[in-house]
Protein backbone atom coordinates (compact mmCIF):
# COMPACT_ATOMS: atom_id res chain seq x y z
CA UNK A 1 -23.99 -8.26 11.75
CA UNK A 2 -20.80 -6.86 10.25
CA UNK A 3 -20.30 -8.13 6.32
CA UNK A 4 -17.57 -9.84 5.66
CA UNK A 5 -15.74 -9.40 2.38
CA UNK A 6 -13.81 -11.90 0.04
CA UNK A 7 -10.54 -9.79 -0.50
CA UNK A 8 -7.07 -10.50 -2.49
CA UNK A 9 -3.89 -9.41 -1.56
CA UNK A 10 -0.95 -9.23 -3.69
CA UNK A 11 2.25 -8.57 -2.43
CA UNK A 12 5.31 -10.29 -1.96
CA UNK A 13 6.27 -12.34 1.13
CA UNK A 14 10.17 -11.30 3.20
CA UNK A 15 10.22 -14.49 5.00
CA UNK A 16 11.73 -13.30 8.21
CA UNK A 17 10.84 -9.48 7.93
CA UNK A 18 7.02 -7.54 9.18
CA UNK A 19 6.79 -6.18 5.76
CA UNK A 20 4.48 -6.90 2.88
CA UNK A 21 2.01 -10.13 3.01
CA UNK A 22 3.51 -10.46 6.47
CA UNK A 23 2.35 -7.47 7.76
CA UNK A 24 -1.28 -7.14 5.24
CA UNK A 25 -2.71 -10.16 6.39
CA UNK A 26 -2.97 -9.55 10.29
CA UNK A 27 -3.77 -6.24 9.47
CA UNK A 28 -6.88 -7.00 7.26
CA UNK A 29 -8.11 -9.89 8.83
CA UNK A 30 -8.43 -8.04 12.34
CA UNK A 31 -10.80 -5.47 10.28
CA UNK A 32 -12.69 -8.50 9.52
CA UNK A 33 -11.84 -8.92 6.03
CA UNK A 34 -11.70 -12.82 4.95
CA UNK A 35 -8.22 -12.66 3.49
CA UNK A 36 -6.78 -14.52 0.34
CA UNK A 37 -3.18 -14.19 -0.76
CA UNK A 38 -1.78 -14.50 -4.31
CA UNK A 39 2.68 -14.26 -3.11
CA UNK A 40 4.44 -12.40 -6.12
CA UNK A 41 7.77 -13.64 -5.03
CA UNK A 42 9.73 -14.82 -2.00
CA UNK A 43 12.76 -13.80 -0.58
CA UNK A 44 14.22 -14.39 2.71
CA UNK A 45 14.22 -10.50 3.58
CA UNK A 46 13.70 -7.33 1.83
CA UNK A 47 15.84 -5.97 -0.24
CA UNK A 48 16.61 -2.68 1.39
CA UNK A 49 19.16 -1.03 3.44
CA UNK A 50 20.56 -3.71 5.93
CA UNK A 51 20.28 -6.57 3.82
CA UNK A 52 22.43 -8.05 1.15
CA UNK A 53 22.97 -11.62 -0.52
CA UNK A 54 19.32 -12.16 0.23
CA UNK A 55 17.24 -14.66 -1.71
CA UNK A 56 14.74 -13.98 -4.68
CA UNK A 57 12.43 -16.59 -6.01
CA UNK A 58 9.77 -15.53 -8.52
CA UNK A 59 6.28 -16.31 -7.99
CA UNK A 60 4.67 -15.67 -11.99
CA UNK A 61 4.39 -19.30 -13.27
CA UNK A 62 3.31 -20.51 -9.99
CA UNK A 63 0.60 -17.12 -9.87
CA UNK A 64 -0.82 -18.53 -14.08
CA UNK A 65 -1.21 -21.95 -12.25
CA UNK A 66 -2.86 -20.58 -9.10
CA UNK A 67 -5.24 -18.28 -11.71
CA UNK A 68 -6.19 -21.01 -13.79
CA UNK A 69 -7.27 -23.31 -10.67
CA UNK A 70 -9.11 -20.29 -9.09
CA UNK A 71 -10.67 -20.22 -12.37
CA UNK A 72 -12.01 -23.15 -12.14
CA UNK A 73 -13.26 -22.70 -8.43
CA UNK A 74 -15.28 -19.59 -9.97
CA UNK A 75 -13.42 -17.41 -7.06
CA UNK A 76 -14.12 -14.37 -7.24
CA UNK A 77 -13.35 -10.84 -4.63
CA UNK A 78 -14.73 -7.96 -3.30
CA UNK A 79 -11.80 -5.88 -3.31
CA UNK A 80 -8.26 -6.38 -4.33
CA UNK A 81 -4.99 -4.69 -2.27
CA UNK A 82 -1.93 -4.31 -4.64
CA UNK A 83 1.68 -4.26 -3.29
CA UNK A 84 4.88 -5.08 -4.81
CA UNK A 85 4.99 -6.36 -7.95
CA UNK A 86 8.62 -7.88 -9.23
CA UNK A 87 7.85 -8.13 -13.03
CA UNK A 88 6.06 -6.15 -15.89
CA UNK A 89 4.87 -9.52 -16.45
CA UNK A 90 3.21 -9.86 -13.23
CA UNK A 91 1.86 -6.18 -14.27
CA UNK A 92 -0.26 -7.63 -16.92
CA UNK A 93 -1.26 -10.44 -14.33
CA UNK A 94 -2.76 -7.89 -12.21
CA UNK A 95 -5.10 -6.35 -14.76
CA UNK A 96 -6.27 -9.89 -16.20
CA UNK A 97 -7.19 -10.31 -12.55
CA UNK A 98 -8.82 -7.35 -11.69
CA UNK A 99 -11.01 -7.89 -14.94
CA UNK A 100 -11.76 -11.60 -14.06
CA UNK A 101 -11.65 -11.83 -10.71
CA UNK A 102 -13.17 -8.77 -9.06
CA UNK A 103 -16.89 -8.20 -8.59
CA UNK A 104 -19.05 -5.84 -9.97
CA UNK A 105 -18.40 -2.76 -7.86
CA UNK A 106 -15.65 -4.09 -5.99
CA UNK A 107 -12.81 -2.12 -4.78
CA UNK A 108 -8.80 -2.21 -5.96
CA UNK A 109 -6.35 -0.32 -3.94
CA UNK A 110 -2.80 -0.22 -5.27
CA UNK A 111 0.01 0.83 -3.40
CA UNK A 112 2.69 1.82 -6.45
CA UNK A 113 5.95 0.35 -4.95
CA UNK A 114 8.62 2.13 -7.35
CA UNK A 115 11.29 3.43 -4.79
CA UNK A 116 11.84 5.60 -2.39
CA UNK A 117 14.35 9.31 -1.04
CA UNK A 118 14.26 9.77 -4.45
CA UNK A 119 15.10 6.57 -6.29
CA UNK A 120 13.81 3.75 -7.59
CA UNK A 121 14.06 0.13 -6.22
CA UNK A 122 16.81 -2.08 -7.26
CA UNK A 123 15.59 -4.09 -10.54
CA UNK A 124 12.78 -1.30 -11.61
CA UNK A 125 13.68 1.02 -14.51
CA UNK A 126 11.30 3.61 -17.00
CA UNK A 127 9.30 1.10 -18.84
CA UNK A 128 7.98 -0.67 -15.56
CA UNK A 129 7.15 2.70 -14.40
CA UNK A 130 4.80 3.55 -17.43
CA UNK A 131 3.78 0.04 -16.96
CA UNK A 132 2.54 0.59 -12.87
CA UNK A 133 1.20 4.12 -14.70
CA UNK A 134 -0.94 2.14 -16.91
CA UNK A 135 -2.21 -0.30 -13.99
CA UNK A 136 -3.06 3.00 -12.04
CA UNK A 137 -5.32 3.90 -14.36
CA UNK A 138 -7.09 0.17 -13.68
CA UNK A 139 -7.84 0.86 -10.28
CA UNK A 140 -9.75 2.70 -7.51
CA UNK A 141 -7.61 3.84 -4.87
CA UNK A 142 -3.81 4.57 -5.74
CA UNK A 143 -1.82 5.21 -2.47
CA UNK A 144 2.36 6.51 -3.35
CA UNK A 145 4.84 7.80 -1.01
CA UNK A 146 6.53 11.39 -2.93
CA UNK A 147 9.26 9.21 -4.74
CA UNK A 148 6.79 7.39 -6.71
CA UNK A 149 4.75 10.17 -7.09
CA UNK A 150 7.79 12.25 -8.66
CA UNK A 151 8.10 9.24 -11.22
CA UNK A 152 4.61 8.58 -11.89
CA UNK A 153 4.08 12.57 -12.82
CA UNK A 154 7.56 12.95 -14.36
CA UNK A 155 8.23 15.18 -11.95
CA UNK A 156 11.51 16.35 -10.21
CA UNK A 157 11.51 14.89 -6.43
CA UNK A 158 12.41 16.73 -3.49
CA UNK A 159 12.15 15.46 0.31
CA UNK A 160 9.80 18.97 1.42
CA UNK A 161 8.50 20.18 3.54
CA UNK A 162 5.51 21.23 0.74
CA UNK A 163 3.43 23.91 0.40
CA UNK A 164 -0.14 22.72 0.44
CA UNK A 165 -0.77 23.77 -3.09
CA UNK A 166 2.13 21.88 -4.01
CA UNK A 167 0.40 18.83 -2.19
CA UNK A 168 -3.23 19.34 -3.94
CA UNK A 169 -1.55 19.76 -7.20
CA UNK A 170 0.58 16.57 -7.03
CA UNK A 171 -3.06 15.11 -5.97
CA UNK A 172 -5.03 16.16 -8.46
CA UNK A 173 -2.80 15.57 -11.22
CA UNK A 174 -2.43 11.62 -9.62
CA UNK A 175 -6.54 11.74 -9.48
CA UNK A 176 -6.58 11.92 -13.25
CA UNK A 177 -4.93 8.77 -13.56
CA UNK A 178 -7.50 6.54 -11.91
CA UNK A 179 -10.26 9.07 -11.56
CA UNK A 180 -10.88 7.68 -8.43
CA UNK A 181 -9.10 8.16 -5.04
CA UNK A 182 -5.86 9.06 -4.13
CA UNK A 183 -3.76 9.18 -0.54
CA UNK A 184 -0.01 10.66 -1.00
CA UNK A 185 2.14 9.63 1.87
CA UNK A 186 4.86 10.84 3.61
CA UNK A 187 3.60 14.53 3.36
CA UNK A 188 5.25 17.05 5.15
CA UNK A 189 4.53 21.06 5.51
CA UNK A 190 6.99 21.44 8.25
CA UNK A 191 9.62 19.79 10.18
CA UNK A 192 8.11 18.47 13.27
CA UNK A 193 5.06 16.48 11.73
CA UNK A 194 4.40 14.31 8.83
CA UNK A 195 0.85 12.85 7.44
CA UNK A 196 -0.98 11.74 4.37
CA UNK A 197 -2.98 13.83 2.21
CA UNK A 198 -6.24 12.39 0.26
CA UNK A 199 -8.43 13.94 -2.18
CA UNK A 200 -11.26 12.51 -4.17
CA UNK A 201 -11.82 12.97 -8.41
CA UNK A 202 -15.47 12.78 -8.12
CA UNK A 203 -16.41 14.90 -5.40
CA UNK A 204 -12.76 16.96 -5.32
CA UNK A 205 -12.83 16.40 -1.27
CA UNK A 206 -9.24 17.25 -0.05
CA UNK A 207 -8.71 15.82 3.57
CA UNK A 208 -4.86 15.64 6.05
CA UNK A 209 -4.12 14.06 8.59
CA UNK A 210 -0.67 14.32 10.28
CA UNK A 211 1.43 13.16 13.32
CA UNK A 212 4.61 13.26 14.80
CA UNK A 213 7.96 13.29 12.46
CA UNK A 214 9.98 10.42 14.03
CA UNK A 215 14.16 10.38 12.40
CA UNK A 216 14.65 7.41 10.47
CA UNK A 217 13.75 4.33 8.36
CA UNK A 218 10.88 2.22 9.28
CA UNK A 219 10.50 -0.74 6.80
CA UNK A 220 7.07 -2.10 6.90
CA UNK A 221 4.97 1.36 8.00
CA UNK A 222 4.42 2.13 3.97
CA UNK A 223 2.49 -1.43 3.83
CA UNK A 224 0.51 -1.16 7.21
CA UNK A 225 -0.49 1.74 6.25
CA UNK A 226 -2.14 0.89 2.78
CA UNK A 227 -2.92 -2.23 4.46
CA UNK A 228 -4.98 -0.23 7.00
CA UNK A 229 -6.73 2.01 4.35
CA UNK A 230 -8.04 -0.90 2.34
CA UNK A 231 -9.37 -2.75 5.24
CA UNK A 232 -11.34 0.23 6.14
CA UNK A 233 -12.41 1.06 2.49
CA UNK A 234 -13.08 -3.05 2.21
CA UNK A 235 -15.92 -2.38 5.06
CA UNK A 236 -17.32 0.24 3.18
CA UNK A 237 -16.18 3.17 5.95
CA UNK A 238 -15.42 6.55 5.17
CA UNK A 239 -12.09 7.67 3.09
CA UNK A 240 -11.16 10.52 6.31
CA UNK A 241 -11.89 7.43 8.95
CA UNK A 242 -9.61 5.11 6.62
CA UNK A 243 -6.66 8.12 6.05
CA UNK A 244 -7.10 9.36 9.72
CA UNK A 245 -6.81 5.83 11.84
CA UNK A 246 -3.87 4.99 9.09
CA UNK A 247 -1.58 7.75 10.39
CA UNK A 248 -2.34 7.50 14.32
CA UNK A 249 -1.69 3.53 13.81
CA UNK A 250 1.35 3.80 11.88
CA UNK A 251 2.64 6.72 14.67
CA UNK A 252 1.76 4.60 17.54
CA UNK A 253 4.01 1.71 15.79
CA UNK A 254 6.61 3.78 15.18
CA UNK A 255 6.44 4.85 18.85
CA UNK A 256 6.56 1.18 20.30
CA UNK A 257 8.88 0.22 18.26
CA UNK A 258 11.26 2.93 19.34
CA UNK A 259 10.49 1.97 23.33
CA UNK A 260 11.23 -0.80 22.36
CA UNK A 261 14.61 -1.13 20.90
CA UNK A 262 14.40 -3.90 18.20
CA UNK A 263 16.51 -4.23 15.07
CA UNK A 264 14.53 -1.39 12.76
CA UNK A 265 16.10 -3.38 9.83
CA UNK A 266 13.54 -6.65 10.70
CA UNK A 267 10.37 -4.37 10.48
CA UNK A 268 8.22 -2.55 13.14
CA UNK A 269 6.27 -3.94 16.10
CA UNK A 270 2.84 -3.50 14.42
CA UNK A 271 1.09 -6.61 16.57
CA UNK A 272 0.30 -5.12 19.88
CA UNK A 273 -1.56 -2.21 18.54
CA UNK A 274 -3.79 -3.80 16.56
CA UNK A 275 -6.69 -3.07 18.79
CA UNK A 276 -6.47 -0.34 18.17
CA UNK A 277 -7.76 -0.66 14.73
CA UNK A 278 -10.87 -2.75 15.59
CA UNK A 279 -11.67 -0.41 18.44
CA UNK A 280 -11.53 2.02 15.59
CA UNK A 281 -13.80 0.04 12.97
CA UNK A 282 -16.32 -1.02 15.77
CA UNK A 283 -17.08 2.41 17.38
C-alpha cells in the first residue's frame, strides 16, 4: 500500500480565485498526500493584474496561536510546501517551523514568491528579499520563476529566450543556496516552447522539460506547478517524474482553459485534469 504523508502547506488563501491554498490542496491531496494548511493571509482575490480595492487580512497572530496549539498536539510533518508569504515576520515563522515541526528527513519545498516580468510584488522591497534568501538556504527544494531568480542572484532580468549555459549557470549558482534541489520556471531557449529546468547540488544532474509557449497571463499555473512537484517529491518519486508531469499538467491546463473561454483573471481550470496526475503517480 501507498504511504501516506503528513504534509503542511503554507500559502495564502484568494477567496474567490484557483490560486494558492485553493489550488495546492486538490492538487496534493489527489497525489495522496494527507494535507494540513497553515493560511498566511486572506484576501478576497489576488492582487494582480485585474484586480483592485481587494481585501487583505493578515494571518501572523492567528499562525503564533495555531503554532502554539499544534505544539501542544505534538504535530509534526513529513514535508512542508512554501508559498506566499506577506511578512518578514511570517519569514521567521517559517524557519521556527521547519525546525520544530518537520521530521527528521522530511522534505521543504519553497516556491520564492517575489514578483514577476521583472518586478517585484506590490508590498515586497530588498530586505524581504535577503530575508526569502536566507529561508532558501533552510530548505530542500527551491522552485523560482526568472524574476525571482534575477533578485535572489542580484542579477539583471531579462524575459529570454536563454542560452542553456545561461540556464545551468543561473541553476547552479541558486543550488548553492540550499545545496539541495532547484527547478527554474518559465525557461525558454526559443520562441515557440517554454519548460522548467532542474538540476541537483549533490549529484549535479541537470534535467528540461518543455511544452508549448501559450501568449498570456495565467494566474494560478506558478502554484500548480510547485504544488505538483512537491506532491510527487512528498511520495518519494523521482525529481525528472516530478519536473516532467509538472509541465505537461500545467500545458494541458493552460490548453482547457483556453477551449474554454473563462475569465483568465479568476485562475485556470486545473480540476478536470487532475487524473491526469494520479494516472501519473500510479503507473
Amino acid at each position: 500500500m501507498m504511504r501516506q504523508p503528513r504534509v503542511l502547506v503554507i500559502q495564502d488563501i484568494s477567496a474567490s480565485c484557483r490560486i494558492s491554498l485553493n489550488v495546492a490542496v486538490p492538487v496534493l491531496s489527489c497525489l495522496n498526500n494527507g494535507v494540513n494548511v497553515l493560511p498566511t493571509a486572506l484576501l478576497s482575490t489576488h492582487t494582480g493584474v485585474g484586480f483592485s480595492d481587494y481585501t487583505f487580512l493578515n494571518l501572523t497572530s492567528e499562525i503564533k496561536k495555531i503554532l502554539t496549539h499544534w505544539k501542544k498536539l505534538k504535530i509534526s510533518f513529513d514535508g512542508i510546501l512554501i508559498g506566499y508569504l506577506g511578512s518578514t515576520e511570517q519569514i521567521e515563522l517559517i524557519q521556527y517551523i521547519i525546525k520544530e515541526f518537520l521530521k527528521p528527513g522530511g522534505l521543504t519545498v519553497l516556491d520564492p514568491v517575489l514578483g514577476d516580468h521583472g518586478f517585484l510584488y506590490a508590498g515586497f522591497d530588498d530586505e524581504y528579499v535577503e530575508e526569502i534568501r536566507k529561508l532558501c538556504r533552510e530548505v530542500s527544494v527551491i522552485i523560482p520563476n526568472l524574476t525571482e531568480t534575477s533578485f535572489l542572484l542580484q542579477r539583471s532580468y531579462h524575459p529570454g529566450p536563454y542560452t542553456e549555459k545561461e540556464v545551468k549557470d543561473y541553476l547552479k549558482e541558486l543550488a548553492s543556496l540550499n545545496r539541495g534541489i532547484v527547478i527554474l520556471t518559465g525557461v525558454r531557449f526559443d520562441e515557440k516552447n517554454v519548460g522548467a529546468a532542474s538540476y541537483h547540488h549533490e549529484t549535479k544532474e541537470y534535467a528540461y522539460a518543455a511544452g508549448p509557449h501559450h501568449e498570456g497571463h495565467f494566474d494560478g499555473t506558478g502554484d500548480l506547478f510547485s504544488s505538483v512537484v512537491a506532491g510527487f517529491l512528498f511520495q518519494e518519486k523521482s525529481l525528472q517524474l516530478a519536473t516532467e508531469t509538472a509541465v505537461e499538467y500545467v500545458n494541458r491546463v493552460i490548453v482547457r482553459t483556453l477551449d474554454s473561454g473563462i475569465d483568465l483573471k479568476y485562475g485556470v481550470q486545473f480540476e478536470t485534469d487532475l487524473p491526469f496526475l494520479m494516472e501519473q503517480l500510479y503507473q
